[in-house]
N, C-alpha and C. Protein backbone atom coordinates (compact mmCIF):
# COMPACT_ATOMS: atom_id res chain seq x y z
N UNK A 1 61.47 60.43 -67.04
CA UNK A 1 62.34 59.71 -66.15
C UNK A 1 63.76 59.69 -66.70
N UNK A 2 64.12 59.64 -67.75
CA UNK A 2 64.79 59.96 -68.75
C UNK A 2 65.82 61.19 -68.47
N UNK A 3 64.98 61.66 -68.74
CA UNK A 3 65.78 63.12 -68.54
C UNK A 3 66.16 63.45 -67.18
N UNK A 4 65.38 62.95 -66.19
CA UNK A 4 66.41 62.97 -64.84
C UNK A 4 66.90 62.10 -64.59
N UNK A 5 66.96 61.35 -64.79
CA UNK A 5 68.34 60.04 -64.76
C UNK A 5 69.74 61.12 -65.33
N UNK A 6 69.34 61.33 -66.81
CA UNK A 6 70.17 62.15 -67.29
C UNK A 6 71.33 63.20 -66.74
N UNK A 7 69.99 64.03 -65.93
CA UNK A 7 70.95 65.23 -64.99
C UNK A 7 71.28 64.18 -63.85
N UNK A 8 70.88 63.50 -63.11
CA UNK A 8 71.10 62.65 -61.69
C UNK A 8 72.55 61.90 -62.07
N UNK A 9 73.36 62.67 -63.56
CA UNK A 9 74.32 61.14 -63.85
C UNK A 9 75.72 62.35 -63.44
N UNK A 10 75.55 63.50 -63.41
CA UNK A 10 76.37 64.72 -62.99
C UNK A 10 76.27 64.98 -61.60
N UNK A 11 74.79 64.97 -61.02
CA UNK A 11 74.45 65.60 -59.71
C UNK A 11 73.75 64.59 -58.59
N UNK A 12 73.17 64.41 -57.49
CA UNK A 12 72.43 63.62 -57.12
C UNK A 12 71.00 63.65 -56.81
N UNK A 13 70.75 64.98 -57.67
CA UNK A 13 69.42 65.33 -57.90
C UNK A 13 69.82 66.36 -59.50
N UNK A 14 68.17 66.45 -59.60
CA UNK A 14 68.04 66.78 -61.06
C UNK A 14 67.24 68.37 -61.01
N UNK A 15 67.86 69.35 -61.38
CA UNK A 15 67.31 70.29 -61.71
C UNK A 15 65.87 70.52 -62.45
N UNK A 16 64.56 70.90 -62.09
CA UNK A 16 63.57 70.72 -63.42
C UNK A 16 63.95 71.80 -64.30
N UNK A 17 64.79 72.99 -64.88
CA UNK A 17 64.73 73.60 -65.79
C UNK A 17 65.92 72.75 -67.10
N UNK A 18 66.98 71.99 -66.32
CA UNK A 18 67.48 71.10 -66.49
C UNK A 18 66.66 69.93 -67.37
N UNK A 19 65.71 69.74 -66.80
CA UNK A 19 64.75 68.49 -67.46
C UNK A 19 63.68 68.82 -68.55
N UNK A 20 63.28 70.07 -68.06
CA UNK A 20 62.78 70.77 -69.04
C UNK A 20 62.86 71.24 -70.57
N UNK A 21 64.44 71.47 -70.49
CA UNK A 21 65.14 71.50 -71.57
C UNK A 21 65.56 70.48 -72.48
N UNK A 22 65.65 69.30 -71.64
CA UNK A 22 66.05 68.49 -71.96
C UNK A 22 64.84 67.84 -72.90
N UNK A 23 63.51 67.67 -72.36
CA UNK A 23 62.96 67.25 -72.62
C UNK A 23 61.53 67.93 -73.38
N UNK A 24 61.90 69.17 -73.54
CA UNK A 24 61.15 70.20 -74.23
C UNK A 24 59.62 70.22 -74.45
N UNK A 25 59.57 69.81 -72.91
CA UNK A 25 57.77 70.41 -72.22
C UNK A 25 57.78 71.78 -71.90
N UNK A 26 56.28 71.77 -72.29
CA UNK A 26 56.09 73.03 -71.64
C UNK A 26 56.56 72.99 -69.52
N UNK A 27 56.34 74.18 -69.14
CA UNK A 27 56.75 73.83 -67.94
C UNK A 27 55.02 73.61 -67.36
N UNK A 28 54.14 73.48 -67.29
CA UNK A 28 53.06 72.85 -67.17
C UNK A 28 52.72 71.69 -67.30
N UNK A 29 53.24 71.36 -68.12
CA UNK A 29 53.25 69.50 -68.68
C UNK A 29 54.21 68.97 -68.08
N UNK A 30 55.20 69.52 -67.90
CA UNK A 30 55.94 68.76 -67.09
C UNK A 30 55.73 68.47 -65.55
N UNK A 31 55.14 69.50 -64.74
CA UNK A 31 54.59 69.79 -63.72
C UNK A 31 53.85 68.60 -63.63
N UNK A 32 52.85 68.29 -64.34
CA UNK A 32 51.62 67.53 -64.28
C UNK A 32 52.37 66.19 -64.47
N UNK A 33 53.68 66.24 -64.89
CA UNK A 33 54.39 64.45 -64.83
C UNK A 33 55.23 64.02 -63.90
N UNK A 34 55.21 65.33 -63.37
CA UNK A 34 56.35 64.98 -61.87
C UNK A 34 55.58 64.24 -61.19
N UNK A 35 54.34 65.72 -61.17
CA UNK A 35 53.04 65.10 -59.75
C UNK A 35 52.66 63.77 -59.79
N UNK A 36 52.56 63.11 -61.28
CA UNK A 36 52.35 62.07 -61.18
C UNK A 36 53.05 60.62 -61.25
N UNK A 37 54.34 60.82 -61.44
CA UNK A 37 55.63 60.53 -61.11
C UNK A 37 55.72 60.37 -59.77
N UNK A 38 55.30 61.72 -58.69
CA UNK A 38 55.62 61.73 -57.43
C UNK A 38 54.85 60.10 -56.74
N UNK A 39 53.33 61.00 -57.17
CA UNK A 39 52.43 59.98 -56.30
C UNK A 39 52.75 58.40 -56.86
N UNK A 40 53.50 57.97 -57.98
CA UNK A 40 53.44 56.42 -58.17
C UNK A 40 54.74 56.47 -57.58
N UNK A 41 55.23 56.99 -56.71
CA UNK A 41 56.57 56.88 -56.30
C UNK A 41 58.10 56.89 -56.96
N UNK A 42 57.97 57.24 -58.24
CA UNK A 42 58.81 57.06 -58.91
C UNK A 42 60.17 58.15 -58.88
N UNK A 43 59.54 59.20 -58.16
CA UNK A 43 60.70 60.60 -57.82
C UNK A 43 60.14 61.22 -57.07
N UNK A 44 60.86 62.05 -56.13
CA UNK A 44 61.29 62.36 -54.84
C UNK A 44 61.43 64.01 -55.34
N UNK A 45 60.36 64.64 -54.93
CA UNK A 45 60.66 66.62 -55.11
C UNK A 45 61.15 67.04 -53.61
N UNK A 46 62.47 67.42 -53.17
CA UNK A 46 62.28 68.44 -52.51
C UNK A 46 63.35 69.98 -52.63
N UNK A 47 62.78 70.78 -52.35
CA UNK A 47 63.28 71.85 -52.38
C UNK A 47 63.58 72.01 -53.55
N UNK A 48 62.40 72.15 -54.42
CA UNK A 48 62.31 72.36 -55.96
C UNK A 48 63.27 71.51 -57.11
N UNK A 49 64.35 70.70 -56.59
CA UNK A 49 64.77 69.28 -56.76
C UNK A 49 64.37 68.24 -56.99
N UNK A 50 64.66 67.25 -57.72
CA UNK A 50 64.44 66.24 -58.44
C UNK A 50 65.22 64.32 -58.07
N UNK A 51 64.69 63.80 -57.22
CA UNK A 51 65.42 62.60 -56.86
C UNK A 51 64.57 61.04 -57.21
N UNK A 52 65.32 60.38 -58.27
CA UNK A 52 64.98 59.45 -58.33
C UNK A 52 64.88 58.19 -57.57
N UNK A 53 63.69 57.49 -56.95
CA UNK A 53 63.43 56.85 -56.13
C UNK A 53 63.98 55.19 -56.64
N UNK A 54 64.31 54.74 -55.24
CA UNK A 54 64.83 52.95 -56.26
C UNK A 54 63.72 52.10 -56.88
N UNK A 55 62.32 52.58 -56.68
CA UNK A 55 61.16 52.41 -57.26
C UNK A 55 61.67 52.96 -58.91
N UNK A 56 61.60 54.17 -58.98
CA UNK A 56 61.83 54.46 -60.39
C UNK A 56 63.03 53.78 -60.96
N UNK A 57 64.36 53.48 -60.29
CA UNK A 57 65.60 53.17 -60.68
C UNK A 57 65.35 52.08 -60.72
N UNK A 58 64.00 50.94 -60.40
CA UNK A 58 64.25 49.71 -61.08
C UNK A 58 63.28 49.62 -62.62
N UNK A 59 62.02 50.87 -62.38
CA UNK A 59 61.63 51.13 -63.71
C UNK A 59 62.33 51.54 -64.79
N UNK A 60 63.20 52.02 -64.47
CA UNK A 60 64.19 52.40 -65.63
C UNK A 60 65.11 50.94 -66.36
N UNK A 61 65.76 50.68 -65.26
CA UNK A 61 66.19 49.34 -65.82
C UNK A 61 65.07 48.69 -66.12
N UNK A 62 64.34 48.10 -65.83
CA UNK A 62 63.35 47.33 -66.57
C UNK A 62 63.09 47.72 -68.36
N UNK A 63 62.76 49.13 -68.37
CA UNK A 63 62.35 49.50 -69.25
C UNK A 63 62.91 49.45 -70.68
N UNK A 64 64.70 49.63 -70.02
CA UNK A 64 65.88 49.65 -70.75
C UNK A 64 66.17 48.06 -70.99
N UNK A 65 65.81 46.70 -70.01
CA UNK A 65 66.17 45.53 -70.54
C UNK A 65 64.75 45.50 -71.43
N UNK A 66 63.76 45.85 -71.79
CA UNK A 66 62.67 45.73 -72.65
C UNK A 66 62.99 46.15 -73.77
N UNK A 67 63.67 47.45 -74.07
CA UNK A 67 63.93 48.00 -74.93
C UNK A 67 65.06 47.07 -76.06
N UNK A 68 66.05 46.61 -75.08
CA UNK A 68 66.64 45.96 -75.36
C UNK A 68 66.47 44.49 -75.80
N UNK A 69 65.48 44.11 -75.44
CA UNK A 69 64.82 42.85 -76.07
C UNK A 69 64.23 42.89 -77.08
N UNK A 70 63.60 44.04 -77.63
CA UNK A 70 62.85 44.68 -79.09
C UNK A 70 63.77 44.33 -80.00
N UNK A 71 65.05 45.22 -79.30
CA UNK A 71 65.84 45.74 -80.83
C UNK A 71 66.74 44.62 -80.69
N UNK A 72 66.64 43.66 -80.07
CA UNK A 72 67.94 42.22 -80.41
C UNK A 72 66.54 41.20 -80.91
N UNK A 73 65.19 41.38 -80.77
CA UNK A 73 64.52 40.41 -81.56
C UNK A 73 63.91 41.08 -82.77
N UNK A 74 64.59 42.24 -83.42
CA UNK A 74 64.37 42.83 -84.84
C UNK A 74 62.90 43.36 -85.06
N UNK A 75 62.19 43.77 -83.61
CA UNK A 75 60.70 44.30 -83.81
C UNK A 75 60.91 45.54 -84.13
């Protein structure tokens, strides 16, 4: 999710060879995290494109104020 946020911060979709790289899956493994990415709604494939859903865009923030609660309570 990460890594297309990443490209989505240049474009309004995310390239997967783009994400790929980024995130240095095989392109099989990555495949298998879109699909399942897709179906929990979290990103949007079309036309071999990459769009993050406001489902995923509130998982992300969430994830990032969590993260952020770790490292300000010294875990």
């Amino acid at each position: 999710m990460c890594a297309i946020e990443e490209d989505t911060i240049h474009n309004e979709v995310a390239k997967p060879t783009h994400v790929q790289h980024f995130t240095r899956l095989s392109y099989d493994k990555m495949m298998n995290h879109f699909e399942e990415l897709e179906e929990k709604a979290m990103i949007h494939r079309v036309s071999g494109l990459i769009a993050i859903t406001a489902k995923g865009k509130r998982f992300i923030e969430q994830y990032d104020q969590l993260i952020n609660l770790i490292e300000s309570a010294g875990l």
